[in-house]
Protein backbone atom coordinates (compact mmCIF):
# COMPACT_ATOMS: atom_id res chain seq x y z
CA UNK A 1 0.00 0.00 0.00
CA UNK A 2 1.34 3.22 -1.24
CA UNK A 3 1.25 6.00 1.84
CA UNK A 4 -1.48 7.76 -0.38
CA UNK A 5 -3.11 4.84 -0.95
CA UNK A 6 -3.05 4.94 3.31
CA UNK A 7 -4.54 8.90 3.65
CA UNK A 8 -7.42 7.57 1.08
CA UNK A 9 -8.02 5.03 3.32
CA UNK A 10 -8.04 8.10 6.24
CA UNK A 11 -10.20 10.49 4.19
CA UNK A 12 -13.09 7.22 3.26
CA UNK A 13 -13.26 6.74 7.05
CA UNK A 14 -17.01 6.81 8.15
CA UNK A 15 -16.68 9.54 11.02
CA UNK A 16 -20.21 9.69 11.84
CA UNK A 17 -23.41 12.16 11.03
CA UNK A 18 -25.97 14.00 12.47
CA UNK A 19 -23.35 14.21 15.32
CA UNK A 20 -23.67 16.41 19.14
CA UNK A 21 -21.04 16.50 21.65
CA UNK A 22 -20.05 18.16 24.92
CA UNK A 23 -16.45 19.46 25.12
CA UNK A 24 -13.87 20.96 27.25
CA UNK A 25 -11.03 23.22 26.14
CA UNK A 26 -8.46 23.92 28.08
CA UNK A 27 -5.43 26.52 27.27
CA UNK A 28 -2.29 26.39 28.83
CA UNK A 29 0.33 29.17 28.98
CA UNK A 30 3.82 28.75 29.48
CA UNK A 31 3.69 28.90 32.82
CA UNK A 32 1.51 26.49 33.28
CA UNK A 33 -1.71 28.66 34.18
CA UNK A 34 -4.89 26.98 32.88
CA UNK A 35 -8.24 28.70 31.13
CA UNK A 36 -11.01 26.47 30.45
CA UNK A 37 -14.11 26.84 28.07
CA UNK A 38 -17.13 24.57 27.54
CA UNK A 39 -18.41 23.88 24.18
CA UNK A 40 -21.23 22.29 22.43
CA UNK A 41 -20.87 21.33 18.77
CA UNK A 42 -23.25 20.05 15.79
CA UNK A 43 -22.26 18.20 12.47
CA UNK A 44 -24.02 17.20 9.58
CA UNK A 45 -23.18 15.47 6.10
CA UNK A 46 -24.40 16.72 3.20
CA UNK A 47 -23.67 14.67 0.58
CA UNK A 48 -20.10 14.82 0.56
CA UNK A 49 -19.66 18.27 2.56
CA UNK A 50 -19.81 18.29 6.02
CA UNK A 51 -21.26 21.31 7.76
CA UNK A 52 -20.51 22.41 11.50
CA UNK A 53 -21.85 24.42 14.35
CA UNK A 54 -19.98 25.05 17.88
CA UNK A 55 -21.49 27.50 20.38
CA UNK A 56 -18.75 28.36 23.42
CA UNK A 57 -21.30 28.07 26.51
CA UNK A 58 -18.99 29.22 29.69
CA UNK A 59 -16.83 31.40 30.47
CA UNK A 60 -19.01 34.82 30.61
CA UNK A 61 -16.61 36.47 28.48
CA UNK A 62 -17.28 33.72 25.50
CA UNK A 63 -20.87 32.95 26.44
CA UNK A 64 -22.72 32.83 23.08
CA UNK A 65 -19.55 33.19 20.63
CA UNK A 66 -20.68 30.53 17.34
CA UNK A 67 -18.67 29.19 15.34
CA UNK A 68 -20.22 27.97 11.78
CA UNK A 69 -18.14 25.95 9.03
CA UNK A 70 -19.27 24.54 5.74
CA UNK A 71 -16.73 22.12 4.82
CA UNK A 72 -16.72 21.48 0.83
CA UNK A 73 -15.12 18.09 -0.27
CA UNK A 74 -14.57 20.16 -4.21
CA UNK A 75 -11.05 21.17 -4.08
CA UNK A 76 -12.33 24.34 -6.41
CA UNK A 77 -14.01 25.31 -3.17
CA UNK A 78 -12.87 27.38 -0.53
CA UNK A 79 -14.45 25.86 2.92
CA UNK A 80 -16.69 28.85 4.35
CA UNK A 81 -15.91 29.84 7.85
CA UNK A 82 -18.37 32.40 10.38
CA UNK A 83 -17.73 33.53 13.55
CA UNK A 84 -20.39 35.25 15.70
CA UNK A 85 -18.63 38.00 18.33
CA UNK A 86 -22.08 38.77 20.77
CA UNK A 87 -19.86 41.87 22.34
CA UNK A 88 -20.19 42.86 18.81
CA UNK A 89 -23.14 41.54 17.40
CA UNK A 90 -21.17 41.22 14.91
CA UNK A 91 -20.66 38.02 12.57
CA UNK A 92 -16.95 37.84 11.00
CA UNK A 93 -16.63 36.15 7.78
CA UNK A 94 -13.13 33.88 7.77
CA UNK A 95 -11.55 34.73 5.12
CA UNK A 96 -8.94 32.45 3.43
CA UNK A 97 -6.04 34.29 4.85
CA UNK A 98 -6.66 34.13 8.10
CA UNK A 99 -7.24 30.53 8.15
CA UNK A 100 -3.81 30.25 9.56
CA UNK A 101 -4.87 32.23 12.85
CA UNK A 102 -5.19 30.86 15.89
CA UNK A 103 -8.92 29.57 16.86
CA UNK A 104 -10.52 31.18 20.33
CA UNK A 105 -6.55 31.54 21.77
CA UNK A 106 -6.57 28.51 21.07
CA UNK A 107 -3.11 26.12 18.95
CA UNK A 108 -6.08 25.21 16.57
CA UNK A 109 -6.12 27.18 13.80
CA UNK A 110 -8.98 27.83 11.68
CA UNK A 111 -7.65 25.68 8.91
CA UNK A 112 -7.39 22.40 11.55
CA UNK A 113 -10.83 22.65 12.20
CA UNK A 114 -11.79 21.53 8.96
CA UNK A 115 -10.89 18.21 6.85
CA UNK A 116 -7.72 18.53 4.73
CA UNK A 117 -8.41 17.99 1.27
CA UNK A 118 -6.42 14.68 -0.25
CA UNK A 119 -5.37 16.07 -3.45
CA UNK A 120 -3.94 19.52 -1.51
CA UNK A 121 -0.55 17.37 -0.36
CA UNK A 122 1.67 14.73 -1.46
CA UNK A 123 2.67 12.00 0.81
CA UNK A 124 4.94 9.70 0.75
CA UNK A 125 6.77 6.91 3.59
CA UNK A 126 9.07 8.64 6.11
CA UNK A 127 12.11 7.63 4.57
CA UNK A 128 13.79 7.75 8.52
CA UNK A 129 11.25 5.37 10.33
CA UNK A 130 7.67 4.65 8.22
CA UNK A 131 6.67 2.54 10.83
CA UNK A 132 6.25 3.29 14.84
CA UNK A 133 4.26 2.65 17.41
CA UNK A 134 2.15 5.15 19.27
CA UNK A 135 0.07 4.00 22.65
CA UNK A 136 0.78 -0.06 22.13
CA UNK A 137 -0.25 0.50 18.18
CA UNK A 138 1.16 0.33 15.26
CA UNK A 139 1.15 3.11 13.00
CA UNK A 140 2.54 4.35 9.68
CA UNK A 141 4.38 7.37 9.34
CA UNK A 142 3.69 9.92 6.51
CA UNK A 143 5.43 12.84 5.32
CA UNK A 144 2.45 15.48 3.89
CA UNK A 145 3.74 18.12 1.60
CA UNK A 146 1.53 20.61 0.47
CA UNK A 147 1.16 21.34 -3.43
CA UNK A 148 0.75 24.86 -3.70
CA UNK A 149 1.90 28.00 -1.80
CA UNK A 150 -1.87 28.81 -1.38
CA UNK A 151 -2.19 25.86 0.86
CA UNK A 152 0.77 26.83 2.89
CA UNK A 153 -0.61 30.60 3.16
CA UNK A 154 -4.32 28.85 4.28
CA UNK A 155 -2.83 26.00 6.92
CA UNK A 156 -0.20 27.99 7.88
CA UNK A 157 2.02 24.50 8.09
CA UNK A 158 5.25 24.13 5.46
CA UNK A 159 5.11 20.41 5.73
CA UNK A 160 3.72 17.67 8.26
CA UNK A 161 4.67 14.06 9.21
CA UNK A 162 1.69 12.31 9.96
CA UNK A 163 1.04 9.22 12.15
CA UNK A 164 -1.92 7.11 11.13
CA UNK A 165 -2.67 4.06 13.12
CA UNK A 166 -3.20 0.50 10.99
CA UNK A 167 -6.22 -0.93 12.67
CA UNK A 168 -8.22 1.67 11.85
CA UNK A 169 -6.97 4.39 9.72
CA UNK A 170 -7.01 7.07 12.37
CA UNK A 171 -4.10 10.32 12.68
CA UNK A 172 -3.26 9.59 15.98
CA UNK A 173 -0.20 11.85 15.75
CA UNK A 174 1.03 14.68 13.94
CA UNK A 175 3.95 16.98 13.72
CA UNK A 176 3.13 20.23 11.73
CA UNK A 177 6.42 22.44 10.47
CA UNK A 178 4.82 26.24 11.40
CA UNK A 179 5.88 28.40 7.59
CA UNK A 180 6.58 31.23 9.74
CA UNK A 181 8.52 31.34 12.80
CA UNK A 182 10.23 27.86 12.48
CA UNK A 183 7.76 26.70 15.18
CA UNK A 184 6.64 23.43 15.84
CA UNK A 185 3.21 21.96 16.88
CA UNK A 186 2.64 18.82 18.21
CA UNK A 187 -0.88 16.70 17.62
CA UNK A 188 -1.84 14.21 19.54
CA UNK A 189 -4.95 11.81 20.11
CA UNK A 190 -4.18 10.90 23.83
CA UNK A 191 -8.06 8.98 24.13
CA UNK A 192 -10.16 7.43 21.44
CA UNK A 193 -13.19 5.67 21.89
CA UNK A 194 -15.38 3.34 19.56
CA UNK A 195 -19.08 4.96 19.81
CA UNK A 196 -21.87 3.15 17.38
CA UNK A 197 -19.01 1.51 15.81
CA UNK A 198 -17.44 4.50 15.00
CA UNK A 199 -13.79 5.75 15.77
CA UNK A 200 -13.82 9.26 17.90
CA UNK A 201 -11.31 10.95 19.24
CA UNK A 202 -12.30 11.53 22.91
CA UNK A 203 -8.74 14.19 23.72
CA UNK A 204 -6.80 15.83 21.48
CA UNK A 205 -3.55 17.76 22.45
CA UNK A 206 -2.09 20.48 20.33
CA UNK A 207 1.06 21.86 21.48
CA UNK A 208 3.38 24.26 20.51
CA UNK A 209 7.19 24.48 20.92
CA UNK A 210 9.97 26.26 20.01
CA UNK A 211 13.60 25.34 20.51
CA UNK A 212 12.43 22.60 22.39
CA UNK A 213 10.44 25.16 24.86
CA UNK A 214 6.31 24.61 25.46
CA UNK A 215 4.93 27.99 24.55
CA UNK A 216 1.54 27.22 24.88
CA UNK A 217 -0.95 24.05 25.52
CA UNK A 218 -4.78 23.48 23.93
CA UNK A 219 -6.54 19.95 25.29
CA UNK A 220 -9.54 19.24 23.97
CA UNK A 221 -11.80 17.04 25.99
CA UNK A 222 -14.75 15.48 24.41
CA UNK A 223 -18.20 13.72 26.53
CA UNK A 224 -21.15 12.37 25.77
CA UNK A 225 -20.91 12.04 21.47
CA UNK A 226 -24.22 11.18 20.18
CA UNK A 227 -24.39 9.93 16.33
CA UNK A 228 -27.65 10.02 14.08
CA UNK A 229 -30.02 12.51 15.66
CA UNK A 230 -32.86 13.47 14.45
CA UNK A 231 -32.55 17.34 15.58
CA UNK A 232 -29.24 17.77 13.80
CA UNK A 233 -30.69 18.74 10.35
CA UNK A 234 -29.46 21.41 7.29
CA UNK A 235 -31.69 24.02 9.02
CA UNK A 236 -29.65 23.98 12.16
CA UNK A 237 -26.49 25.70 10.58
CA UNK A 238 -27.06 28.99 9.46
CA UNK A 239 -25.98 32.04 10.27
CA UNK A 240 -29.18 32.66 11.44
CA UNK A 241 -29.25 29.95 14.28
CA UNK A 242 -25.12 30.75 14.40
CA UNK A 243 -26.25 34.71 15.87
CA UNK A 244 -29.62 33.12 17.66
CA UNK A 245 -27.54 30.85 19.79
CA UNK A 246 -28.68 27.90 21.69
């Protein structure tokens, strides 16, 4: 199996629809001091987009802030990206050049919270080690080099090395190469869990370092995932419900 053959495999993978879950993000400076936010996010498959919703439910200071993606599987499209500011009142339009900011103060960008489309990279065996193991499993390890300096502008990543577990086809692990700065960030699926016979990662890490040095810390904590509900329909993301709010 060629390692694109491996990242179709990844990109096939059923990850669920009509999806709800609770989640906890936590931010961590460099000196170790902790901010948390609660979350609660909605996804939907439309054909072969996928659309998303997240509201940010506590602290005060994000209470109400929305968060509304349409991810488009046509590489001709640009993904559409909304975020609703209720200091404001204001809805912000993403725009493809600041995909590469940071999400909420978060190490997410707005680029990693949407798919990354197959044909964008070329990928190819880590010619070092293409084979490790991560948490008792075996994985294989990618390199992922974009094709265009348009996807380097929008990710804000030069290159990654990916690490995507046999069994089931899942990044478990990934090393992105920051364009600017010569920083490095750190993925990492510390807890999956099989719900309705699907995959899910249940915490995610993303960690930044530079020289070695933590500069900052983002753990996402995910509870209580619920697949195929019937409230999650196409009328539920809008930017309508995105400034209504829960």
């Amino acid at each position: 199996m060629t390692a694109r053959a491996v990242m179709e495999k990844v990109d096939a993978r059923d990850d669920g629809d009509r999806s709800t879950a609770d989640m906890t993000m936590v931010l961590i400076d460099r000196h170790g001091k902790q901010r948390s936010r609660s979350i609660r996010s909605f996804s939907l498959d439309k054909a072969d987009d996928t659309y998303s919703l997240m509201f940010f439910l506590t602290p005060a200071d994000v209470t109400g802030t929305g968060f509304l993606t349409y991810d488009y599987k046509e590489a001709a499209r640009d993904d559409d990206q909304w975020l609703y500011l209720p200091a404001l009142k204001k809805t912000k339009r993403i725009a493809a050049s600041d995909k590469s900011g940071s999400f909420m103060g978060s190490d997410f960008t707005y680029a990693d919270m949407t798919r990354r489309r197959l044909d964008d990279y070329t990928y190819t065996f880590n010619k070092e080690q293409a084979v490790a193991t991560v948490y008792d499993q075996k994985t294989w390890v990618i390199g992922s080099l974009p094709r265009s300096p348009q996807v380097i502008e929008e990710t804000g990543y030069a290159k990654s090395i990916l690490f995507v577990r046999q069994d089931n086809f899942m990044v478990v692990r990934a090393i992105h190469f920051v364009d600017k700065g010569g920083d490095l960030k750190y993925f990492d699926v510390k807890k999956m869990a099989l719900i309705d016979n699907i995959w899910t990662n249940m915490e995610i890490n993303m960690t930044r370092k530079k020289g070695g040095n933590t500069i900052h810390q983002t753990i996402l904590t995910l509870a209580t995932v619920r697949y195929n509900q019937k409230t999650v329909d196409e009328s539920l993301f809008t930017i309508r419900t995105l400034e209504k709010g829960l």
